[in-house]
C-alpha atoms as a PDB file:
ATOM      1  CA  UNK A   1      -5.253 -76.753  37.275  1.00  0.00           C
ATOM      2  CA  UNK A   2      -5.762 -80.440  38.323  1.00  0.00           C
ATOM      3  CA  UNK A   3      -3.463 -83.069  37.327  1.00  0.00           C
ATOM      4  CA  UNK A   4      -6.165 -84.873  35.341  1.00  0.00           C
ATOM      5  CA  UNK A   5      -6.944 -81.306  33.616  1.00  0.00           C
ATOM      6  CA  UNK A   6      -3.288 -80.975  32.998  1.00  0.00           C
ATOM      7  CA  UNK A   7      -3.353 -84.600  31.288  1.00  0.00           C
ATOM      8  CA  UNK A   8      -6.207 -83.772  28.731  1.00  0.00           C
ATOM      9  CA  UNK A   9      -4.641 -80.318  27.658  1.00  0.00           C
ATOM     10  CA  UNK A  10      -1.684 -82.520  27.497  1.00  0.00           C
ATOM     11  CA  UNK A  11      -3.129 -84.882  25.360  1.00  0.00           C
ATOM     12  CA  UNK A  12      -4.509 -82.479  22.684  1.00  0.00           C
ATOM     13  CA  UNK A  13      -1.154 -80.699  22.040  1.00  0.00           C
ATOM     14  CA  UNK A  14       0.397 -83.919  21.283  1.00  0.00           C
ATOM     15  CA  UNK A  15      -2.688 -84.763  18.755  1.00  0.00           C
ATOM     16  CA  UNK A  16      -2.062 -81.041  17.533  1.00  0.00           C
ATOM     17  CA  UNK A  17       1.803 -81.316  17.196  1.00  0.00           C
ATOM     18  CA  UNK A  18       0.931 -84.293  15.010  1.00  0.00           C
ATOM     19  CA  UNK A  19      -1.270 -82.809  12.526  1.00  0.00           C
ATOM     20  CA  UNK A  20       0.956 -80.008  12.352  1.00  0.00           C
ATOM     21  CA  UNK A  21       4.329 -82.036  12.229  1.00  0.00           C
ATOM     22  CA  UNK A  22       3.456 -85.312  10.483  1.00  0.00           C
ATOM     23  CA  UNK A  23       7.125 -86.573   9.654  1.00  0.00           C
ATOM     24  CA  UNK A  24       8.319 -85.423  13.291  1.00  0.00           C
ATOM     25  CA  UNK A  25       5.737 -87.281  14.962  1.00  0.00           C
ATOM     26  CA  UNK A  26       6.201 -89.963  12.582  1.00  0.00           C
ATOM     27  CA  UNK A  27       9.958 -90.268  12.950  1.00  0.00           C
ATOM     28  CA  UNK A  28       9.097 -90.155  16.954  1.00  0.00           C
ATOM     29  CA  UNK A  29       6.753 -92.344  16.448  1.00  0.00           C
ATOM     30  CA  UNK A  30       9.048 -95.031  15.341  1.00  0.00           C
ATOM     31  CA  UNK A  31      12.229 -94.510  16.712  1.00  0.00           C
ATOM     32  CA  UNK A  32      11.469 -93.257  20.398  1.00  0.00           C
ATOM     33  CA  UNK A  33       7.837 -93.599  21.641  1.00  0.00           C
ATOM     34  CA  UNK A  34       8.561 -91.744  25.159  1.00  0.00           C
ATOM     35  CA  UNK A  35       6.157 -88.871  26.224  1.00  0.00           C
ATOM     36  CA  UNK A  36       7.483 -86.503  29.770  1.00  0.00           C
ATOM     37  CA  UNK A  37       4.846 -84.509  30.708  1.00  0.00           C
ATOM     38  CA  UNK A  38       6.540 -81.445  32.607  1.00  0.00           C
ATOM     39  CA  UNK A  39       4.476 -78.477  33.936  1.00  0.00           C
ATOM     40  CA  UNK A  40       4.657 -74.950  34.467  1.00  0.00           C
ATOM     41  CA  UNK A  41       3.748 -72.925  37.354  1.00  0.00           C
ATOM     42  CA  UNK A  42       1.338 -70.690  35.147  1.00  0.00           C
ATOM     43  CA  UNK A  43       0.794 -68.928  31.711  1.00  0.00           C
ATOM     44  CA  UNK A  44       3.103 -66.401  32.004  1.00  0.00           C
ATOM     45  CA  UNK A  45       5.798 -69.453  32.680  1.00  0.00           C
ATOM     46  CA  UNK A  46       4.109 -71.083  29.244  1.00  0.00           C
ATOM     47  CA  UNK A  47       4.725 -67.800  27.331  1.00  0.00           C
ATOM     48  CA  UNK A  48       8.124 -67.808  28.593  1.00  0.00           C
ATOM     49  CA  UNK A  49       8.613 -71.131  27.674  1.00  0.00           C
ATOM     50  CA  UNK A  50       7.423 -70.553  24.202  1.00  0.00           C
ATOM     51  CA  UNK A  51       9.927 -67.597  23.581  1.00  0.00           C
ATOM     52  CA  UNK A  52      12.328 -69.653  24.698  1.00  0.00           C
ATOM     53  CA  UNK A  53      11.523 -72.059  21.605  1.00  0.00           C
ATOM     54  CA  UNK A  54      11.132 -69.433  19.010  1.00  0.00           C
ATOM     55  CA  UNK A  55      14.398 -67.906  20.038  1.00  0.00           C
ATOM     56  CA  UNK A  56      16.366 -71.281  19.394  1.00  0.00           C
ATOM     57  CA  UNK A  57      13.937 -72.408  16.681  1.00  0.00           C
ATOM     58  CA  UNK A  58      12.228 -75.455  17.839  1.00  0.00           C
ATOM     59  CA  UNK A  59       9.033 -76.913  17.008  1.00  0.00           C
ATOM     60  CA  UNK A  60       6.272 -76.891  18.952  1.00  0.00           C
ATOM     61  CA  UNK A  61       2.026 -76.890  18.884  1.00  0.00           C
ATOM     62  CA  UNK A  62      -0.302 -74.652  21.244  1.00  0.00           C
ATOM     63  CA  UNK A  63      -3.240 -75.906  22.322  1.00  0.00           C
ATOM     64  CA  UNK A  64      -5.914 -73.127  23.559  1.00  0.00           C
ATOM     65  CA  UNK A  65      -8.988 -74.263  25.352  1.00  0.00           C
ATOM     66  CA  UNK A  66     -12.151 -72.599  23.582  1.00  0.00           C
ATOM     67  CA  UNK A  67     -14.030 -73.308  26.932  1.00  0.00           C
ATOM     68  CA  UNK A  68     -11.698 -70.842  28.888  1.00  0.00           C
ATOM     69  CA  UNK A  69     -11.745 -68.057  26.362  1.00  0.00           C
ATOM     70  CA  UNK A  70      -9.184 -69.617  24.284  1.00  0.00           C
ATOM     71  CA  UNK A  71      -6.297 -69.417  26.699  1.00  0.00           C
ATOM     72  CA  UNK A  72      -2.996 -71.360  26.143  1.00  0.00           C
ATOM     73  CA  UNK A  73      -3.080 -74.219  28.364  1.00  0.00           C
ATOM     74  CA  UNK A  74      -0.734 -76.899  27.202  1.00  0.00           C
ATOM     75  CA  UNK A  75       1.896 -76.985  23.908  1.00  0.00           C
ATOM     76  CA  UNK A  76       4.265 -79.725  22.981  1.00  0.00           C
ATOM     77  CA  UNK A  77       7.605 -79.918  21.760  1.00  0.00           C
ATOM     78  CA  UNK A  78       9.530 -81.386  19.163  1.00  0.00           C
ATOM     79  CA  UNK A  79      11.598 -84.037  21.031  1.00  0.00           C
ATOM     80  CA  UNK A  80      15.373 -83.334  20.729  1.00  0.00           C
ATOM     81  CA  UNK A  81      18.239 -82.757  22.590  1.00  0.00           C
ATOM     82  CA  UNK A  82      18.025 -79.071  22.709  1.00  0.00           C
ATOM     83  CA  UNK A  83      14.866 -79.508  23.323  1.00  0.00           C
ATOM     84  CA  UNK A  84      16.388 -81.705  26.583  1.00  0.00           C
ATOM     85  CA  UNK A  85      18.270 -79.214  27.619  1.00  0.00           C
ATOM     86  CA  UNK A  86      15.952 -76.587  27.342  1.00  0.00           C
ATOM     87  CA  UNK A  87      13.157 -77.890  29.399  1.00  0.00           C
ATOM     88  CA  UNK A  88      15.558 -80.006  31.780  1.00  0.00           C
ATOM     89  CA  UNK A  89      14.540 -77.434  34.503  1.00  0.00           C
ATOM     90  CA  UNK A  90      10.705 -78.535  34.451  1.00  0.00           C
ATOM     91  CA  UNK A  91       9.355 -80.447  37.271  1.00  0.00           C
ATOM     92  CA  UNK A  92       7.386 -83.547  35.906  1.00  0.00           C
ATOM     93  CA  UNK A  93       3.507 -83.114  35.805  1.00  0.00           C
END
């Protein structure tokens, strides 16, 4: 997946994780601001990732793209420090 692919998907998680988690995104909103886009080698890595979340009970929004069958391609995460430490391991996109 191209970088500028990657971005999009990117984008519409966030815009889904805010709909979804209006006083997260607003308390983000006004305290922090920062987005780090991180990537994944592929979806099994994603799904990984997002057990990894459910286990230790963190927020987070999946975006699926209806154009490719409806197949996970980007999710974002409530911003935390276990969050931090969680995904500290991710290369940046």
């Amino acid at each position: 997946m191209s970088a500028a692919y990657q971005s999009v998907q990117a984008g519409h998680s966030a815009i889904q994780f805010q709909y979804e988690y209006p006083e997260i995104a607003k308390e983000w909103y006004t305290k922090s601001n920062y987005l780090i886009y991180l990537s994944v080698e592929n979806l099994e890595e994603l799904q990984t990732l997002i057990k990894k979340l459910e286990k230790s009970h963190i927020k987070y929004s999946v975006f699926r793209e209806y154009d490719i069958d409806d197949q996970i391609t980007a999710i974002a995460i409530e911003p935390s420090d276990k969050t931090r430490r969680l995904v500290s391991n991710l290369p940046l996109m």
